[in-house]
N, C-alpha and C. Protein backbone atom coordinates (compact mmCIF):
# COMPACT_ATOMS: atom_id res chain seq x y z
N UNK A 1 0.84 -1.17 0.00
CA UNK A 1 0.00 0.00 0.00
C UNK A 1 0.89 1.24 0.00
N UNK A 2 0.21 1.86 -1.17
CA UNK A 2 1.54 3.53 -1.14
C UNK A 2 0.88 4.30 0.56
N UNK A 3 2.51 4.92 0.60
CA UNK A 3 2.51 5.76 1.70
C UNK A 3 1.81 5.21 3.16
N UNK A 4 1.75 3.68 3.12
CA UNK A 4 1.27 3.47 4.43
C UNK A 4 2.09 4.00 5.45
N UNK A 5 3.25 3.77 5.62
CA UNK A 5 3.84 4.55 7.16
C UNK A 5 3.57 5.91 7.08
N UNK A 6 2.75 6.99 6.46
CA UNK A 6 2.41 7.78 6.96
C UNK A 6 1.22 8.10 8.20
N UNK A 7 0.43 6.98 7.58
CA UNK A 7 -0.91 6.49 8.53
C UNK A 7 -0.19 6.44 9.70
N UNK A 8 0.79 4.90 9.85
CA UNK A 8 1.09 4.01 10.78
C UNK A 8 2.31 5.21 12.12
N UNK A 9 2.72 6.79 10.75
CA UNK A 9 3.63 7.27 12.36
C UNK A 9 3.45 8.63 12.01
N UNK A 10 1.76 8.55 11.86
CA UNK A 10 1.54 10.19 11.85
C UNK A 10 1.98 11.13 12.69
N UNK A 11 2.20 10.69 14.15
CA UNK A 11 2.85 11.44 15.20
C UNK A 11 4.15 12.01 14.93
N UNK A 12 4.96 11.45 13.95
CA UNK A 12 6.35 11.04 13.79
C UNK A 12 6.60 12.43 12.33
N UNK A 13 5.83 11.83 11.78
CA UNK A 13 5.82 12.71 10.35
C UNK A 13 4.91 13.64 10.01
N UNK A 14 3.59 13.68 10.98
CA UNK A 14 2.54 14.41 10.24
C UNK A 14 3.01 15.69 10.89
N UNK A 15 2.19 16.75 9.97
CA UNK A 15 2.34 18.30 10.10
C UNK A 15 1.78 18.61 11.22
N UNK A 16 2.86 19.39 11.99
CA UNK A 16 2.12 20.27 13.49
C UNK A 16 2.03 21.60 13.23
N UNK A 17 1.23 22.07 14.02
CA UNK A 17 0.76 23.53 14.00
C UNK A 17 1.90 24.15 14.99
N UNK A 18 2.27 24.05 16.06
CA UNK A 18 3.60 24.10 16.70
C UNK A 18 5.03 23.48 16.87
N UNK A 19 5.77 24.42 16.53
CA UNK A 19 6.69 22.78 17.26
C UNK A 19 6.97 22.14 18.18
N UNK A 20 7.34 21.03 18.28
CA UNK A 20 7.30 20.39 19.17
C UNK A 20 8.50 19.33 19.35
N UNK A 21 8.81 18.86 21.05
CA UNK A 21 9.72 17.96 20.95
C UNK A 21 8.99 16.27 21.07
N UNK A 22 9.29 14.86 19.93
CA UNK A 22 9.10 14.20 19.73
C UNK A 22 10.11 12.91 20.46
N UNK A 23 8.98 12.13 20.84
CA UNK A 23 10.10 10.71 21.51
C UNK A 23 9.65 10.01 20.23
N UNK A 24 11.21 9.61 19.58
CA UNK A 24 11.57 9.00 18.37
C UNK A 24 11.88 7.21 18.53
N UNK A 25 11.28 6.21 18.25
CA UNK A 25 11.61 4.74 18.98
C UNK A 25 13.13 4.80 17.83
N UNK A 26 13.37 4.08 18.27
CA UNK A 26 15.31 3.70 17.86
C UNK A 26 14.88 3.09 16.48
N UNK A 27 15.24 3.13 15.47
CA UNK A 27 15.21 2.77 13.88
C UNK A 27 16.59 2.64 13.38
N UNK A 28 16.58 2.07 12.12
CA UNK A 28 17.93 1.66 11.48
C UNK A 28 17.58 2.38 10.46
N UNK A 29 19.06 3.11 9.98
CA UNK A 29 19.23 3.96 8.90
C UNK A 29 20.52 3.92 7.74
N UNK A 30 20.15 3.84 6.66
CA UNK A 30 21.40 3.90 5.91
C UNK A 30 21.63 5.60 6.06
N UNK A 31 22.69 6.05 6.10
CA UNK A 31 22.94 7.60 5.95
C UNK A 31 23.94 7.79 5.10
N UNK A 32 24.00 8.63 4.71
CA UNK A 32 25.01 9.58 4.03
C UNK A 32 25.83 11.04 5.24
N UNK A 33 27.27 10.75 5.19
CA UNK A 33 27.80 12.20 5.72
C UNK A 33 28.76 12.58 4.88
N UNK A 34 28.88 13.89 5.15
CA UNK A 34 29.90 14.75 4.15
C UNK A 34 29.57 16.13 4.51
N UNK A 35 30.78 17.03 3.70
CA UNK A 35 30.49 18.29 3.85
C UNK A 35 30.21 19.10 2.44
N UNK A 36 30.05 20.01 2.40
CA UNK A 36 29.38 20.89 1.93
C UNK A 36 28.42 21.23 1.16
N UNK A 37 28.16 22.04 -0.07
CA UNK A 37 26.77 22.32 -0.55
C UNK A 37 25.97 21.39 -0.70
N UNK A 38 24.52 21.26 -0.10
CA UNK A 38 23.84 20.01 -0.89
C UNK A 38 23.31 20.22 -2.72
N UNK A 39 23.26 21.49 -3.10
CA UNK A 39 23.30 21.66 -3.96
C UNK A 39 23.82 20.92 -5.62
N UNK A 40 25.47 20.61 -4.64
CA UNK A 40 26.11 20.26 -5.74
C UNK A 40 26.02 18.90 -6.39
N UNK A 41 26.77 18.48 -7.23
CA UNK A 41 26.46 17.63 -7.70
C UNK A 41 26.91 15.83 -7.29
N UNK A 42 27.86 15.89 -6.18
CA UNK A 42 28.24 15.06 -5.57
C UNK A 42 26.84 14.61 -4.48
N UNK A 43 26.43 15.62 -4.04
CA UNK A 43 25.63 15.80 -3.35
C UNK A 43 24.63 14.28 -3.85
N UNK A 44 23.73 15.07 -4.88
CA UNK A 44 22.77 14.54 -5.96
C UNK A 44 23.33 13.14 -6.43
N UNK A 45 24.20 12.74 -6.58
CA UNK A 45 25.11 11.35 -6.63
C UNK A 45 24.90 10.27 -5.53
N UNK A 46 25.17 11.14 -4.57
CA UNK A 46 25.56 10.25 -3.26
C UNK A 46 24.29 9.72 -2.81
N UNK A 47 22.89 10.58 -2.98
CA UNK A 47 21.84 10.13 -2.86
C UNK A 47 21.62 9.23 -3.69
N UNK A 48 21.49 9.71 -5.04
CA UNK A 48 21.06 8.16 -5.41
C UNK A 48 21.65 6.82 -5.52
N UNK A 49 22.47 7.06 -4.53
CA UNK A 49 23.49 5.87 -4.53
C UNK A 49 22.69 5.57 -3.97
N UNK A 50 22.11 5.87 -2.44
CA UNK A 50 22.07 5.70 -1.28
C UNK A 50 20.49 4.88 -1.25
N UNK A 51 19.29 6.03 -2.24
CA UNK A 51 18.03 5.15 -2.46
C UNK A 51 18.05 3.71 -3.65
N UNK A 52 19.46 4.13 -4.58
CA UNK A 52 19.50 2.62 -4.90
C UNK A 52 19.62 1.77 -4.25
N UNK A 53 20.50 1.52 -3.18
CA UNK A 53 21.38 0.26 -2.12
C UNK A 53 19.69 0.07 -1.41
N UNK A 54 18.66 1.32 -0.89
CA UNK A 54 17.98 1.31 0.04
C UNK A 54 16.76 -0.16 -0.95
N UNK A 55 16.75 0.50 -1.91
CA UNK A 55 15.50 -0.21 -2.87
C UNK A 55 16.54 -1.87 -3.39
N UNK A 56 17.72 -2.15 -3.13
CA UNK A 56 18.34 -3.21 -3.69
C UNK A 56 17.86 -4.00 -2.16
N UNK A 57 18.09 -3.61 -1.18
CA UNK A 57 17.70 -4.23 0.10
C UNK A 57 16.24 -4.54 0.53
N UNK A 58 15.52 -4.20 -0.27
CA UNK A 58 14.03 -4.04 0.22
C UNK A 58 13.85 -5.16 -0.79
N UNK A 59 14.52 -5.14 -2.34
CA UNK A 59 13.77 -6.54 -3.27
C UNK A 59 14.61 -7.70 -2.53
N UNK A 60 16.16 -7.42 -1.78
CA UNK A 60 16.31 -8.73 -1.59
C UNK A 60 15.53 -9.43 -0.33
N UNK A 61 14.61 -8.40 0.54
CA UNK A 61 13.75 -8.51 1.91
C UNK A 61 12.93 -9.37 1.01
N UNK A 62 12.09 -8.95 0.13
CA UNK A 62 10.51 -9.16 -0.20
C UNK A 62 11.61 -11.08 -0.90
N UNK A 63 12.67 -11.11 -2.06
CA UNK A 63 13.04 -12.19 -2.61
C UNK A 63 12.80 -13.15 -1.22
N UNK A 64 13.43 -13.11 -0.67
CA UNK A 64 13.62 -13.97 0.90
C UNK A 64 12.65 -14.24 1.73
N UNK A 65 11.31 -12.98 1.98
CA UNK A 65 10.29 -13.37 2.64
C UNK A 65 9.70 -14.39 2.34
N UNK A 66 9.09 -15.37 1.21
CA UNK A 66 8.70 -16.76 1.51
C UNK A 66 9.42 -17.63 2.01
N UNK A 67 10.44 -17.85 1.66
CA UNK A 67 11.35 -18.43 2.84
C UNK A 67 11.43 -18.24 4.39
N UNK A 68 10.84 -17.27 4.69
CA UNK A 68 10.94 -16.38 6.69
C UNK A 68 9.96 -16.30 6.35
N UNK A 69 9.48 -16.13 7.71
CA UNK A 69 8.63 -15.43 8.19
C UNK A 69 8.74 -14.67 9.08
N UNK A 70 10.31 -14.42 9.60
CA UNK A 70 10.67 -13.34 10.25
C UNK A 70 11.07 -11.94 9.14
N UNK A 71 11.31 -11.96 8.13
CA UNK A 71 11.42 -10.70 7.39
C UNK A 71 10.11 -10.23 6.48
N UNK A 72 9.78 -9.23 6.23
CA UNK A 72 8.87 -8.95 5.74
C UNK A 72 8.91 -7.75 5.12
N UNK A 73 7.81 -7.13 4.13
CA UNK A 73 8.01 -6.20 3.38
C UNK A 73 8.63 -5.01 4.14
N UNK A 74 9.15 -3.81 3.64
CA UNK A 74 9.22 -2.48 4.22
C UNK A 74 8.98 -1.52 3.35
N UNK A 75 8.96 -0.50 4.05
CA UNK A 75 8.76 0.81 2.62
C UNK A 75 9.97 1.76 3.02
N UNK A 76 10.44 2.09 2.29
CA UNK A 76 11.87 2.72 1.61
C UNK A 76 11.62 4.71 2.36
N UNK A 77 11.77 4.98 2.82
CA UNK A 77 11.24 6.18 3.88
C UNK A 77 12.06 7.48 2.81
N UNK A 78 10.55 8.66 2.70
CA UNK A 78 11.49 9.57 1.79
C UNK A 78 13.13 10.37 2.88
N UNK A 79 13.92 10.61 2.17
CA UNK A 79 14.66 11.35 2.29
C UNK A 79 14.65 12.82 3.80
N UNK A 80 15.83 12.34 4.64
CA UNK A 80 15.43 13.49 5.76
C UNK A 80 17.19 14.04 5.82
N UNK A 81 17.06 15.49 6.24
CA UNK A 81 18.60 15.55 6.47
C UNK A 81 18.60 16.25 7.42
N UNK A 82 20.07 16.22 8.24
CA UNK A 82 20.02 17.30 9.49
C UNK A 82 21.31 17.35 9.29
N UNK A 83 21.40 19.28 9.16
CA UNK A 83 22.58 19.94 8.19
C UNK A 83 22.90 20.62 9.59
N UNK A 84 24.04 21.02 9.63
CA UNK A 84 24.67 22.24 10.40
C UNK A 84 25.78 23.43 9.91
N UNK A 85 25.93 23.76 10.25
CA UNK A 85 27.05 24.74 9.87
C UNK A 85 28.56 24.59 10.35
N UNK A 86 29.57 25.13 9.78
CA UNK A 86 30.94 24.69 10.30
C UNK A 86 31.19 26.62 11.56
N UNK A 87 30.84 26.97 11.08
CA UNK A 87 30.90 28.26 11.88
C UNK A 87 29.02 28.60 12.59
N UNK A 88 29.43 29.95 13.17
CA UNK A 88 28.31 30.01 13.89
C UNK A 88 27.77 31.91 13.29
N UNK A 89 27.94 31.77 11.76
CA UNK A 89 27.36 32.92 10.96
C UNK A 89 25.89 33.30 10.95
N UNK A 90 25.08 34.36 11.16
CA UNK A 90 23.59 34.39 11.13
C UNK A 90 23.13 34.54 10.28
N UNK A 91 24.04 34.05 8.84
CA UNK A 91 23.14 33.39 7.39
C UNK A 91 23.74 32.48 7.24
N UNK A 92 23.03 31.86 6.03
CA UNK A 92 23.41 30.32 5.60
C UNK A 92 24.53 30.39 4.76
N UNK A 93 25.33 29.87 4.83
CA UNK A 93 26.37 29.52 4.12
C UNK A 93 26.23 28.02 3.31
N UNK A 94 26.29 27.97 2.53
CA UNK A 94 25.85 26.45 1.68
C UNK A 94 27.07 25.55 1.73
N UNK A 95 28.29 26.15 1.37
CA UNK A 95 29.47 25.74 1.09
C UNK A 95 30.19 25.24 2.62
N UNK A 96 29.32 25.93 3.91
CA UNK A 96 29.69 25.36 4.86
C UNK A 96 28.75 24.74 5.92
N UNK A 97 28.27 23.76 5.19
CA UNK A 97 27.12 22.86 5.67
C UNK A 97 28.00 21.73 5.83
């Protein structure tokens, strides 16, 4: 079913009218780190490295699930990032993300 984990962690993902601080349960993540612009084009690379490997792991889950019955489908979660800065400037600097 498209977009079921939105249903299943609306708390998690859905839109608040304030912000707010969230208790997050512990999850497994492929990530990407590096520095600078996300802009560029390494950037844009590294991701789709990253949702290829994510979607190569999910057909070899679903290949394997008749065999288990401990693994089972998943859905491939869009894209989240948490950027910072290398200095502490009161604009954005791209190049020093």
């Amino acid at each position: 079913m498209k977009h079921e984990w939105k249903k299943h962690e609306k708390e998690i993902y859905g839109v608040k009218a304030k912000p707010c601080v969230l208790d997050i349960p512990a999850q497994k993540y492929i990530i990407l780190s590096g520095r600078g612009n996300p802009n560029d084009e390494i950037f844009s690379d590294k991701v789709a490295a990253l949702f290829s490997m994510a979607y190569k792991i999910k057909m070899a889950y679903k290949a394997f699930a008749p065999k288990s019955n401990e693994i089972t489908d998943y859905t491939v979660y869009p894209l989240e990032g948490m950027w910072s800065m290398a200095s502490e400037k009161e604009y954005l600097v791209k190049e020093e993300l």
